[in-house]
C-alpha atoms as a PDB file:
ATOM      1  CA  UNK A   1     -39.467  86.514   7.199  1.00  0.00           C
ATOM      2  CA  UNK A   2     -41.587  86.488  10.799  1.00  0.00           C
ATOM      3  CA  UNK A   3     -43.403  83.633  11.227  1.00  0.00           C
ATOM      4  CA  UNK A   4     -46.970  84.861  11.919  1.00  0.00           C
ATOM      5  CA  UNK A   5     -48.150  82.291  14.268  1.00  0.00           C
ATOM      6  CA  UNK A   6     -45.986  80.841  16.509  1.00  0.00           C
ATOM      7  CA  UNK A   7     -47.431  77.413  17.082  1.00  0.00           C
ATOM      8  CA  UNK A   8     -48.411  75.306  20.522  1.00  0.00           C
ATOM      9  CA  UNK A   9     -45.226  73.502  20.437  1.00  0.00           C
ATOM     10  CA  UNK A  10     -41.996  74.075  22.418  1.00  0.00           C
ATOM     11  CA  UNK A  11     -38.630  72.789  22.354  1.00  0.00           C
ATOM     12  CA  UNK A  12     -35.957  72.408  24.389  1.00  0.00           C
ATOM     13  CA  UNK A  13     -32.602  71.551  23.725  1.00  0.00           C
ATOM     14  CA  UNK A  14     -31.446  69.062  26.559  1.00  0.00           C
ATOM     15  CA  UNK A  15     -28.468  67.141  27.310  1.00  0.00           C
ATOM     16  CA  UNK A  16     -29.393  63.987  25.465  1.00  0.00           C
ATOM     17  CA  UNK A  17     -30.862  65.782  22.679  1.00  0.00           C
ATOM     18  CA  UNK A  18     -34.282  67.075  21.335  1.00  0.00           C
ATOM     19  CA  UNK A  19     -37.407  67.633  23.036  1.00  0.00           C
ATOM     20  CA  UNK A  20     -40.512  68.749  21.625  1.00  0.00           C
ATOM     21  CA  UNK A  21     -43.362  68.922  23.913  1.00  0.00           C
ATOM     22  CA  UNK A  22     -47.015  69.556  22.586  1.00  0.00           C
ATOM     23  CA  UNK A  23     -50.336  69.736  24.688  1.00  0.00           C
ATOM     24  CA  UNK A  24     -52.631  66.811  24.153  1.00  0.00           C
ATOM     25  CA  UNK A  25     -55.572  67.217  21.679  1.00  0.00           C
ATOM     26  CA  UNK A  26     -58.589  68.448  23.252  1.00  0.00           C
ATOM     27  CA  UNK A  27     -62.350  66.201  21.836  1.00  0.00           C
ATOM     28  CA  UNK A  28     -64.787  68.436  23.180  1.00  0.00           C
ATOM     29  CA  UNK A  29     -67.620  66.128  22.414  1.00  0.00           C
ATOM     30  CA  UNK A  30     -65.477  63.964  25.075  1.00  0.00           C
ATOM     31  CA  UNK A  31     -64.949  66.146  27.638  1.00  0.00           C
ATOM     32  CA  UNK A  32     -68.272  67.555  27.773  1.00  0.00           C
ATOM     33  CA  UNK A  33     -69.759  63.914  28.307  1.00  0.00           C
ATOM     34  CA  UNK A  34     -66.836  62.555  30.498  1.00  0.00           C
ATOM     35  CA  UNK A  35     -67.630  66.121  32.526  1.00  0.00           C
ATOM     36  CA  UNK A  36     -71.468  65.584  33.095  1.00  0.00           C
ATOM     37  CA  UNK A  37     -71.029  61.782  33.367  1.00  0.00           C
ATOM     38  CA  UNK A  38     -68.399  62.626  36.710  1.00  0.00           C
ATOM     39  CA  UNK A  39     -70.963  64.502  38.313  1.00  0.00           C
ATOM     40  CA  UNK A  40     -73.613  61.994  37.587  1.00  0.00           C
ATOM     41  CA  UNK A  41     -70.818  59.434  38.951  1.00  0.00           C
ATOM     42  CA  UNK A  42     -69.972  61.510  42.410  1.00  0.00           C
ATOM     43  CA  UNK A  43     -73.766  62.158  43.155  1.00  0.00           C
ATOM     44  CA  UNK A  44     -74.670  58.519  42.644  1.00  0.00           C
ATOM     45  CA  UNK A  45     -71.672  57.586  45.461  1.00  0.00           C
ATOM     46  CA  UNK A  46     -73.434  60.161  47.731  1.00  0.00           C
ATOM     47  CA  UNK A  47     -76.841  58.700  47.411  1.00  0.00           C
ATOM     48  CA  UNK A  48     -75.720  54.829  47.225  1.00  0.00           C
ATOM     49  CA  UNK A  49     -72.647  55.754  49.921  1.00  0.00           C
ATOM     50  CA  UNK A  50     -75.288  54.260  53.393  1.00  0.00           C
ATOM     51  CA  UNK A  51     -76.185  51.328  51.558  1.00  0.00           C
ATOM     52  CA  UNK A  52     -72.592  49.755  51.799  1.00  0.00           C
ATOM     53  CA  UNK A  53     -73.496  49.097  55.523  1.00  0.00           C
ATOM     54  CA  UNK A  54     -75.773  46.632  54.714  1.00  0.00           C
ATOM     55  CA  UNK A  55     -74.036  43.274  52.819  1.00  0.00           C
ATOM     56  CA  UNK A  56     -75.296  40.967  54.740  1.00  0.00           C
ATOM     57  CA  UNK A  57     -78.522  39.684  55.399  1.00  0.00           C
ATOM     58  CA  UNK A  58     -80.264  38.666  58.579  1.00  0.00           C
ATOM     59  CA  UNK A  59     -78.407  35.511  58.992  1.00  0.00           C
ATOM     60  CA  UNK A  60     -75.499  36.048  58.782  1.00  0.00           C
ATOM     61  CA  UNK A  61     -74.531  35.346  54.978  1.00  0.00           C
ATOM     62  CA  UNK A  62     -73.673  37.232  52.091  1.00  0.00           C
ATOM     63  CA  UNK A  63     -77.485  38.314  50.007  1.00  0.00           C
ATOM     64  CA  UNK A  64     -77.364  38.367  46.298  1.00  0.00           C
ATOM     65  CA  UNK A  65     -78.546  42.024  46.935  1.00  0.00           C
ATOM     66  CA  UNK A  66     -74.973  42.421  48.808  1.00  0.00           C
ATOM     67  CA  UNK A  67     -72.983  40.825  45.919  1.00  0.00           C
ATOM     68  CA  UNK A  68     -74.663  42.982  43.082  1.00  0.00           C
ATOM     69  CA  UNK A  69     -73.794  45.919  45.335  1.00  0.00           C
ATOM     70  CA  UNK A  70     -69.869  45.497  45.840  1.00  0.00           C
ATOM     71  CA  UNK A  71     -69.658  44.342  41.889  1.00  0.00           C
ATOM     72  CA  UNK A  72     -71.731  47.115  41.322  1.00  0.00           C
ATOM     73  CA  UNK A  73     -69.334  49.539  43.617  1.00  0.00           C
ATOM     74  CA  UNK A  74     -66.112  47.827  42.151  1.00  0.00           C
ATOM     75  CA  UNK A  75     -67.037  48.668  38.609  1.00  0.00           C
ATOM     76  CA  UNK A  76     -68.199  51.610  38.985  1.00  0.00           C
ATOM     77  CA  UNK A  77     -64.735  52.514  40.883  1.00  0.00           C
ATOM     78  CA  UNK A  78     -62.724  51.433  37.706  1.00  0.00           C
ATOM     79  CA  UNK A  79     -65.192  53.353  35.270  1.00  0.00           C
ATOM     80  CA  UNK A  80     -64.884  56.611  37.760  1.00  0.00           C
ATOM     81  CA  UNK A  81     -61.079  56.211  37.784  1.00  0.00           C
ATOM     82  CA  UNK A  82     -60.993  55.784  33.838  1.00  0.00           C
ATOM     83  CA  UNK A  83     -62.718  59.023  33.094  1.00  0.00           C
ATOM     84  CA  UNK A  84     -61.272  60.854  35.420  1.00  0.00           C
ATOM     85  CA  UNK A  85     -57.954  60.067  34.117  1.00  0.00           C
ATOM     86  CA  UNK A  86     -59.491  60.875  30.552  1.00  0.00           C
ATOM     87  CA  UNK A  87     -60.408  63.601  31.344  1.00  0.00           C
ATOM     88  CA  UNK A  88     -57.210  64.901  33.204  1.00  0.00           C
ATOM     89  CA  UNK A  89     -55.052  63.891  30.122  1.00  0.00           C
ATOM     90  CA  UNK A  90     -57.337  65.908  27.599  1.00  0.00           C
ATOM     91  CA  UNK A  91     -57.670  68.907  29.819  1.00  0.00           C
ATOM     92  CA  UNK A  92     -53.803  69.337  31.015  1.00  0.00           C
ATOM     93  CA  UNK A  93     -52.208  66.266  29.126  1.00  0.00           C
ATOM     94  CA  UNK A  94     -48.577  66.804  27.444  1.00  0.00           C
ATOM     95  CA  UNK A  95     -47.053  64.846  24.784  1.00  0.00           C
ATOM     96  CA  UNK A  96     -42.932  64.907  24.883  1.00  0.00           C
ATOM     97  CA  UNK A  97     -41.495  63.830  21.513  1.00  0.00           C
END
């Protein structure tokens, strides 16, 4: 008898055995925030991008205005490079069993 559907996953028979590769789950919830929360990220670089310029204040010295800034930048860096690699694993991710 035909199987009628023939499922997402393939498998390949290698030298060392087995493999069975399946595409990663998809959260749609997820990727529809992570989505509109990138292009909230990437305009918010382009509008705070000409502030970097300015760390330090008129004499010289690192402001407290500078420090929030590049703590500010650094984390928000991280978080960028955390969705974005989110969101690359549930749009074209592949698990290999």
């Amino acid at each position: 008898m035909e199987r009628p559907y023939g499922g997402i996953a393939t498998h390949y028979e290698t030298p060392t055995g087995y493999s069975i590769i399946v595409p990663a789950k998809k959260h749609l919830p997820i990727i529809i925030i992570f989505s509109l929360w990138l292009l909230g990220w990437i305009q918010s670089i382009i509008f705070f991008a000409p502030t970097l310029e300015n760390f330090y204040d008129t004499t010289g010295g690192l402001s407290f205005d500078g420090i929030f800034i590049i703590v500010w930048w650094i984390s928000s860096m991280a978080a960028g490079l955390f969705v974005i690699k989110t969101l690359t694993w549930y749009l074209i991710g592949k698990e290999i069993i």
